[in-house]
PDB file of N, CA and C in Angstrom:
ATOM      1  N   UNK A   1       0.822  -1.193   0.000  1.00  0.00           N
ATOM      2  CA  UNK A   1       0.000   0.000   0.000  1.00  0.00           C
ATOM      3  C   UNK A   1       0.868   1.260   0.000  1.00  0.00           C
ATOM      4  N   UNK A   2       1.915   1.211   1.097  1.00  0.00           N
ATOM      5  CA  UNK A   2       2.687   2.124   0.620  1.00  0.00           C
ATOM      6  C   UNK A   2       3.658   2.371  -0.689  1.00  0.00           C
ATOM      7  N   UNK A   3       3.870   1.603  -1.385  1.00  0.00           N
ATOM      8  CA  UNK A   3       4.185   2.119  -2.469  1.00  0.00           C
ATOM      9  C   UNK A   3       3.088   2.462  -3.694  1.00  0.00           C
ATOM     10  N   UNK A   4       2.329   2.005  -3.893  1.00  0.00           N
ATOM     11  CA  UNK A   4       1.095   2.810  -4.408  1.00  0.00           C
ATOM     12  C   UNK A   4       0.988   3.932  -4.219  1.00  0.00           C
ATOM     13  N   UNK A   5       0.831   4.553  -2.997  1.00  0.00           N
ATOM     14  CA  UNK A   5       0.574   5.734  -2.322  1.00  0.00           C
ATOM     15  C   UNK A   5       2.073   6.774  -2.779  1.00  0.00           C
ATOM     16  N   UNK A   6       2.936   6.383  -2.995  1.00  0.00           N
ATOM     17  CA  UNK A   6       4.366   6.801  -3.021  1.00  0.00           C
ATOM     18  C   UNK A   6       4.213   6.790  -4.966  1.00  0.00           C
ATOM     19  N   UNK A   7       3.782   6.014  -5.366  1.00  0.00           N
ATOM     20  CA  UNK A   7       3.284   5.750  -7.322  1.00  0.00           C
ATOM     21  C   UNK A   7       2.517   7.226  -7.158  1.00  0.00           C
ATOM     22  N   UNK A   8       1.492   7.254  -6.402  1.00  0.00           N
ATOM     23  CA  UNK A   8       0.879   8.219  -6.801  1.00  0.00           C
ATOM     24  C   UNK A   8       1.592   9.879  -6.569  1.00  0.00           C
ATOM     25  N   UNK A   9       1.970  10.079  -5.423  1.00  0.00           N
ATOM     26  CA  UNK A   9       2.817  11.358  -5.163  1.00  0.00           C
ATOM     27  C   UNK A   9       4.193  11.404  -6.275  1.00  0.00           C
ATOM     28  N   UNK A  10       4.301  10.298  -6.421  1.00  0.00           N
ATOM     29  CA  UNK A  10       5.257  10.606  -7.921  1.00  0.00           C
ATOM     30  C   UNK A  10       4.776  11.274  -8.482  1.00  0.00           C
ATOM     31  N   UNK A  11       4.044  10.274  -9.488  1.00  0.00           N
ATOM     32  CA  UNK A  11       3.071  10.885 -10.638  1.00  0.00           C
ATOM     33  C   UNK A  11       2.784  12.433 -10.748  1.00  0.00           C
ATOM     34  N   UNK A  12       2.041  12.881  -9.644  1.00  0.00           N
ATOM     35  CA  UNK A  12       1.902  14.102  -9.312  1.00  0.00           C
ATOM     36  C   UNK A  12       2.924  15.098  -9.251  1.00  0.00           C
ATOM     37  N   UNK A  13       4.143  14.694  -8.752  1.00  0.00           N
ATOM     38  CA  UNK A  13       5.037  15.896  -8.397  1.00  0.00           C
ATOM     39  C   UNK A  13       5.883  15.684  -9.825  1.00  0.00           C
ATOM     40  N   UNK A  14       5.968  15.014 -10.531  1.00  0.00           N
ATOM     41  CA  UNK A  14       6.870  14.953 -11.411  1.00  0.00           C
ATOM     42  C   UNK A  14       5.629  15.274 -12.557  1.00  0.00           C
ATOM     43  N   UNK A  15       4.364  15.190 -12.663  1.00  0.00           N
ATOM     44  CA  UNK A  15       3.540  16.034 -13.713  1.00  0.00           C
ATOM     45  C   UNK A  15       3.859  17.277 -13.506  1.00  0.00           C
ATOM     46  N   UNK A  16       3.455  18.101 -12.248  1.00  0.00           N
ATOM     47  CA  UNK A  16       3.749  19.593 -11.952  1.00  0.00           C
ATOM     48  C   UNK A  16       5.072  19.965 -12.751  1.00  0.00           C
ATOM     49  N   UNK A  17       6.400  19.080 -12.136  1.00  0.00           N
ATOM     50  CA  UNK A  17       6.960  19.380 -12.731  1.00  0.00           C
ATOM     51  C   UNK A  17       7.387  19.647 -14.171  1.00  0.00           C
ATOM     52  N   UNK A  18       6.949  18.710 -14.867  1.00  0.00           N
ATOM     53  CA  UNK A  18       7.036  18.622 -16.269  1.00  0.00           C
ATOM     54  C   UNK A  18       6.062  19.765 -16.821  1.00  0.00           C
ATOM     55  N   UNK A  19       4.898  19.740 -16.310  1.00  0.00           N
ATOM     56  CA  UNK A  19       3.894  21.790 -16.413  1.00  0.00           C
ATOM     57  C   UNK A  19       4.806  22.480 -16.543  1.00  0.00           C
ATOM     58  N   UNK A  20       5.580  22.899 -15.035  1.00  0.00           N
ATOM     59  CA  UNK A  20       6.253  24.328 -15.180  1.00  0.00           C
ATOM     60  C   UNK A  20       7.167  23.941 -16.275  1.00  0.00           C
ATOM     61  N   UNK A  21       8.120  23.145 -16.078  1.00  0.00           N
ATOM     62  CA  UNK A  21       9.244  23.323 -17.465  1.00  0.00           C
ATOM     63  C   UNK A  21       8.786  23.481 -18.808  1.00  0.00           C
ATOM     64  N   UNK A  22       7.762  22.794 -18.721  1.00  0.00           N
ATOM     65  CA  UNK A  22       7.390  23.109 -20.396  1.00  0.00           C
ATOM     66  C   UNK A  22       6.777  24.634 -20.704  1.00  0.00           C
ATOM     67  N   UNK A  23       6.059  24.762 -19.411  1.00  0.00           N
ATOM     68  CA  UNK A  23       5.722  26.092 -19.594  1.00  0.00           C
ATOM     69  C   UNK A  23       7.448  27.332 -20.041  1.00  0.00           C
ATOM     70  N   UNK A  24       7.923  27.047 -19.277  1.00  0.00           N
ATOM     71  CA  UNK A  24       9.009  28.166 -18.887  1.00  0.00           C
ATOM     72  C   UNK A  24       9.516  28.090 -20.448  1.00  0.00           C
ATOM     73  N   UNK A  25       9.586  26.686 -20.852  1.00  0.00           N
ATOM     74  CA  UNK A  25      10.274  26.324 -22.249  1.00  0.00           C
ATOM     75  C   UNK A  25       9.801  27.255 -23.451  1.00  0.00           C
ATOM     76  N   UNK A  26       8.266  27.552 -23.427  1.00  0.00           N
ATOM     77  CA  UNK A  26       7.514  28.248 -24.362  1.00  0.00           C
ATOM     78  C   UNK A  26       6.572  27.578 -24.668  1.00  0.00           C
ATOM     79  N   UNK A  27       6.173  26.750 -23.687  1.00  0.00           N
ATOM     80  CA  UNK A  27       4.748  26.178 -23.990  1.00  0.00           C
ATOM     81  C   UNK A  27       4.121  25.386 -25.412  1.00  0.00           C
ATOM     82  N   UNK A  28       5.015  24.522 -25.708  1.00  0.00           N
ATOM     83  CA  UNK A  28       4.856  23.544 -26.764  1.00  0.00           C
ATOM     84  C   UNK A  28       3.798  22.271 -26.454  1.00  0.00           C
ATOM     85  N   UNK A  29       3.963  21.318 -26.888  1.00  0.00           N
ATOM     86  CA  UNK A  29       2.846  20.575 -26.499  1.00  0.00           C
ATOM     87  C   UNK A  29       3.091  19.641 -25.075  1.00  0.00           C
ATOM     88  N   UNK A  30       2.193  18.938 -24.299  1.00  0.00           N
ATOM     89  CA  UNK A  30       2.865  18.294 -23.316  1.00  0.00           C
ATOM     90  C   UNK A  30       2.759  17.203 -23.543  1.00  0.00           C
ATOM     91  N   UNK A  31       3.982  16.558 -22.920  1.00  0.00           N
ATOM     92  CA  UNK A  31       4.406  14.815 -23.277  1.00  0.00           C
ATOM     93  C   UNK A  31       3.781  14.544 -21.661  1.00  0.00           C
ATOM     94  N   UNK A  32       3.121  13.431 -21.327  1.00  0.00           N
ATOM     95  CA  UNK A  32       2.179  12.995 -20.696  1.00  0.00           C
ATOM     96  C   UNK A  32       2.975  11.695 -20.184  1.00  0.00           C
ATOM     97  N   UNK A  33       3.751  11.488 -20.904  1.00  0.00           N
ATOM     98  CA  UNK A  33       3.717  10.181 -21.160  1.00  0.00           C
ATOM     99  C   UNK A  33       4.978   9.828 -20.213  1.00  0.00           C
ATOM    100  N   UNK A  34       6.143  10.608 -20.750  1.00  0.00           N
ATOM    101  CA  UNK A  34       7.289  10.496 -20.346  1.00  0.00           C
ATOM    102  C   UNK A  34       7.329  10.528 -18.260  1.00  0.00           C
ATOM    103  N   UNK A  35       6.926  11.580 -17.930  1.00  0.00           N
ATOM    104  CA  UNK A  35       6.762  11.847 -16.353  1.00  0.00           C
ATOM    105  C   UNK A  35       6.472  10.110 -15.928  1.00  0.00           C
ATOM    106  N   UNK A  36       5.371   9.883 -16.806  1.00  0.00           N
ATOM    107  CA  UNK A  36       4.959   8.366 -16.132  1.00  0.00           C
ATOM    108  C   UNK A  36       5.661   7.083 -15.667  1.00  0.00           C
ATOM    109  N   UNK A  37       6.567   7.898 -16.737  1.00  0.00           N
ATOM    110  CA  UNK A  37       7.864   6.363 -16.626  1.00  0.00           C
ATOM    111  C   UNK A  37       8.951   7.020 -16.007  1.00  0.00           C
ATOM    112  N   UNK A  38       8.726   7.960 -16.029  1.00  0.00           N
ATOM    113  CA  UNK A  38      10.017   8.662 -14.669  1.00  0.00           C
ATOM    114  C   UNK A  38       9.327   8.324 -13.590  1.00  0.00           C
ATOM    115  N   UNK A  39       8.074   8.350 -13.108  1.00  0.00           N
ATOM    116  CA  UNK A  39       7.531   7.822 -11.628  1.00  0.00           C
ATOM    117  C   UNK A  39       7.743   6.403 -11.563  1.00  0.00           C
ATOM    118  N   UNK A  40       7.471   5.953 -11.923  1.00  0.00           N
ATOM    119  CA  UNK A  40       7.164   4.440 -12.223  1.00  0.00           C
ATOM    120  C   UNK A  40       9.183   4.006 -11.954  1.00  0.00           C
ATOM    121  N   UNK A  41      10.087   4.921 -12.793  1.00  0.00           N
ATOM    122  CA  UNK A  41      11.384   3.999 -12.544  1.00  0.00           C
ATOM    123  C   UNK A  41      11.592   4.651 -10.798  1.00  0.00           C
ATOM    124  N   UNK A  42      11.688   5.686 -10.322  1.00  0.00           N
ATOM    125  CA  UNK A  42      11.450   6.465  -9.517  1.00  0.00           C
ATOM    126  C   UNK A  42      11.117   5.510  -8.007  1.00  0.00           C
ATOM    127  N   UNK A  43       9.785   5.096  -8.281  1.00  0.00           N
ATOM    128  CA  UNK A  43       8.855   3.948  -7.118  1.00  0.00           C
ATOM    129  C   UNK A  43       9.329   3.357  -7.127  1.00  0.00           C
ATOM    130  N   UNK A  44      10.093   2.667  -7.984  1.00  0.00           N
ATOM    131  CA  UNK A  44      11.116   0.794  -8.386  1.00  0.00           C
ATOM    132  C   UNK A  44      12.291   1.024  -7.699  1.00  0.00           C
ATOM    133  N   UNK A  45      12.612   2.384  -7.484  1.00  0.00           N
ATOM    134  CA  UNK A  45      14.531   2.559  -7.299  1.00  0.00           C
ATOM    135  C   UNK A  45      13.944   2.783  -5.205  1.00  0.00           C
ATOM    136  N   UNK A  46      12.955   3.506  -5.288  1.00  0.00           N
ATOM    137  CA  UNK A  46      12.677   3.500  -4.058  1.00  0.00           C
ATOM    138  C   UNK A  46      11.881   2.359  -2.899  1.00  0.00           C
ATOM    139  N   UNK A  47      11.872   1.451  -3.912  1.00  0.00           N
ATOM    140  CA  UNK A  47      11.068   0.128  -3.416  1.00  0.00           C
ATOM    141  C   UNK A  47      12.678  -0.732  -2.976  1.00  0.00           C
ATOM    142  N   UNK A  48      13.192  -0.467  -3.880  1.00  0.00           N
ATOM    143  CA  UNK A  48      14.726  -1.049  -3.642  1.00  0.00           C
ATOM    144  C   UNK A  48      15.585  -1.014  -2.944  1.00  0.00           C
ATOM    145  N   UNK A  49      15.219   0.672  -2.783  1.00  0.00           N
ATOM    146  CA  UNK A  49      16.754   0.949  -1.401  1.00  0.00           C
ATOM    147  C   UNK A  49      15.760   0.739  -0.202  1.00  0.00           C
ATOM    148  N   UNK A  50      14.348   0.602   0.106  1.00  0.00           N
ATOM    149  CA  UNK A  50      13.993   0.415   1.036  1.00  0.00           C
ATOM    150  C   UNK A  50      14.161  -1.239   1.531  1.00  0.00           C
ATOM    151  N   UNK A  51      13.876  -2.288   0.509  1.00  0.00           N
ATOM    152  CA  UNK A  51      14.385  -3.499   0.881  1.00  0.00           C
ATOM    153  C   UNK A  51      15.657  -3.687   1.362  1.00  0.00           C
ATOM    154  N   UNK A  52      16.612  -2.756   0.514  1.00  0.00           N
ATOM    155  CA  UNK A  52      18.124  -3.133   0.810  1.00  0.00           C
ATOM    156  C   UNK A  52      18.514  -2.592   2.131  1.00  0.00           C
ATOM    157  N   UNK A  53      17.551  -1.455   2.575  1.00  0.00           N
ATOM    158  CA  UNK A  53      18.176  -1.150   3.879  1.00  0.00           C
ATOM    159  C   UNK A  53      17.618  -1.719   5.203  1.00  0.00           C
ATOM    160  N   UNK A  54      16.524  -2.141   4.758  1.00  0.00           N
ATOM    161  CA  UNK A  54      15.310  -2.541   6.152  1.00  0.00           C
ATOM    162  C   UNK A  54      16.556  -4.195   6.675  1.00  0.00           C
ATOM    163  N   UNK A  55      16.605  -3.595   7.608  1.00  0.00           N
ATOM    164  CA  UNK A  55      17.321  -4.873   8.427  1.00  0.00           C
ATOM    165  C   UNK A  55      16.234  -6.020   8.658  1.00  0.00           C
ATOM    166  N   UNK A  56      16.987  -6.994   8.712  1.00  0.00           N
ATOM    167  CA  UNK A  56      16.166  -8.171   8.728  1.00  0.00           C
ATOM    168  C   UNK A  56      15.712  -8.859  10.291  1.00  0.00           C
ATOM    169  N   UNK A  57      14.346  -8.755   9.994  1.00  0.00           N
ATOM    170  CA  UNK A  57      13.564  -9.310  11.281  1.00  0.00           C
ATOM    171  C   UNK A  57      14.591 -10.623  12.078  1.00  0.00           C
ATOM    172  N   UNK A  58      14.236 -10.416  13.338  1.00  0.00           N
ATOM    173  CA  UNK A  58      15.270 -11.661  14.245  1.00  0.00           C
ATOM    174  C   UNK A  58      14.080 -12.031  15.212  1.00  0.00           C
ATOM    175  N   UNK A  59      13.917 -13.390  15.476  1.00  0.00           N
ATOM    176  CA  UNK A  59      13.110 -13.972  16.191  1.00  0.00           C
ATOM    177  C   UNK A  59      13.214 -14.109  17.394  1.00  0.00           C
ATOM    178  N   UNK A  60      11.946 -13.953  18.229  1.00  0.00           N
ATOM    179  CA  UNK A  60      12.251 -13.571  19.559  1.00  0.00           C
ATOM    180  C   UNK A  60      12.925 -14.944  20.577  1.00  0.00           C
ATOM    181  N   UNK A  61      12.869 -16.418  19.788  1.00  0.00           N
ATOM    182  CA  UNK A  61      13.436 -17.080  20.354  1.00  0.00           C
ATOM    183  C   UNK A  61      15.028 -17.341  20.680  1.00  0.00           C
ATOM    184  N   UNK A  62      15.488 -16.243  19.585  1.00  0.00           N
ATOM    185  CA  UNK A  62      16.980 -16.553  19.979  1.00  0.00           C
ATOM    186  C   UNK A  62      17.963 -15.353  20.868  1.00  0.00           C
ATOM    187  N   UNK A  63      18.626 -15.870  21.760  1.00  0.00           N
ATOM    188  CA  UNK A  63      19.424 -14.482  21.928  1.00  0.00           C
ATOM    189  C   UNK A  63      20.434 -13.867  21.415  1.00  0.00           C
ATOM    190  N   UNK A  64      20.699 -14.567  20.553  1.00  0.00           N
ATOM    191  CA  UNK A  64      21.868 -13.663  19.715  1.00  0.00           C
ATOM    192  C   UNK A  64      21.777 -12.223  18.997  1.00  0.00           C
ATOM    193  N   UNK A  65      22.828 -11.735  19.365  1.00  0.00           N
ATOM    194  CA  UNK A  65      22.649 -10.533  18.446  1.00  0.00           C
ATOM    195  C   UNK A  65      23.114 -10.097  17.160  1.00  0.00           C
TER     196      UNK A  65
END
């Protein structure tokens, strides 16, 4: 769920973004398309470093540390 939720605030902040620049650019047509797959690689790279960093669960039966 949280990365869905994290898909979507992509999407969004990287549309805005792609608005103003194109605006500032001179206002040509807008690519729609492109932002999408910048969120989308974006959620994947952040789905990643969150696996790679989340330490791994330890069971309460053992005492080792």
């Amino acid at each position: 769920m949280k990365y869905f939720i994290t898909l979507i605030w992509a999407v969004l902040l990287i549309e805005m973004i792609n608005f103003v620049l194109n605006s500032l650019s001179g206002g040509g047509p807008l690519n729609v398309v492109t932002p999408l797959f910048v969120a989308v690689i974006i959620v994947i790279a952040l789905a990643l470093l969150d696996v790679a960093t989340t330490p791994p669960k330890q069971s309460q039966d053992t005492n080792e540390i």
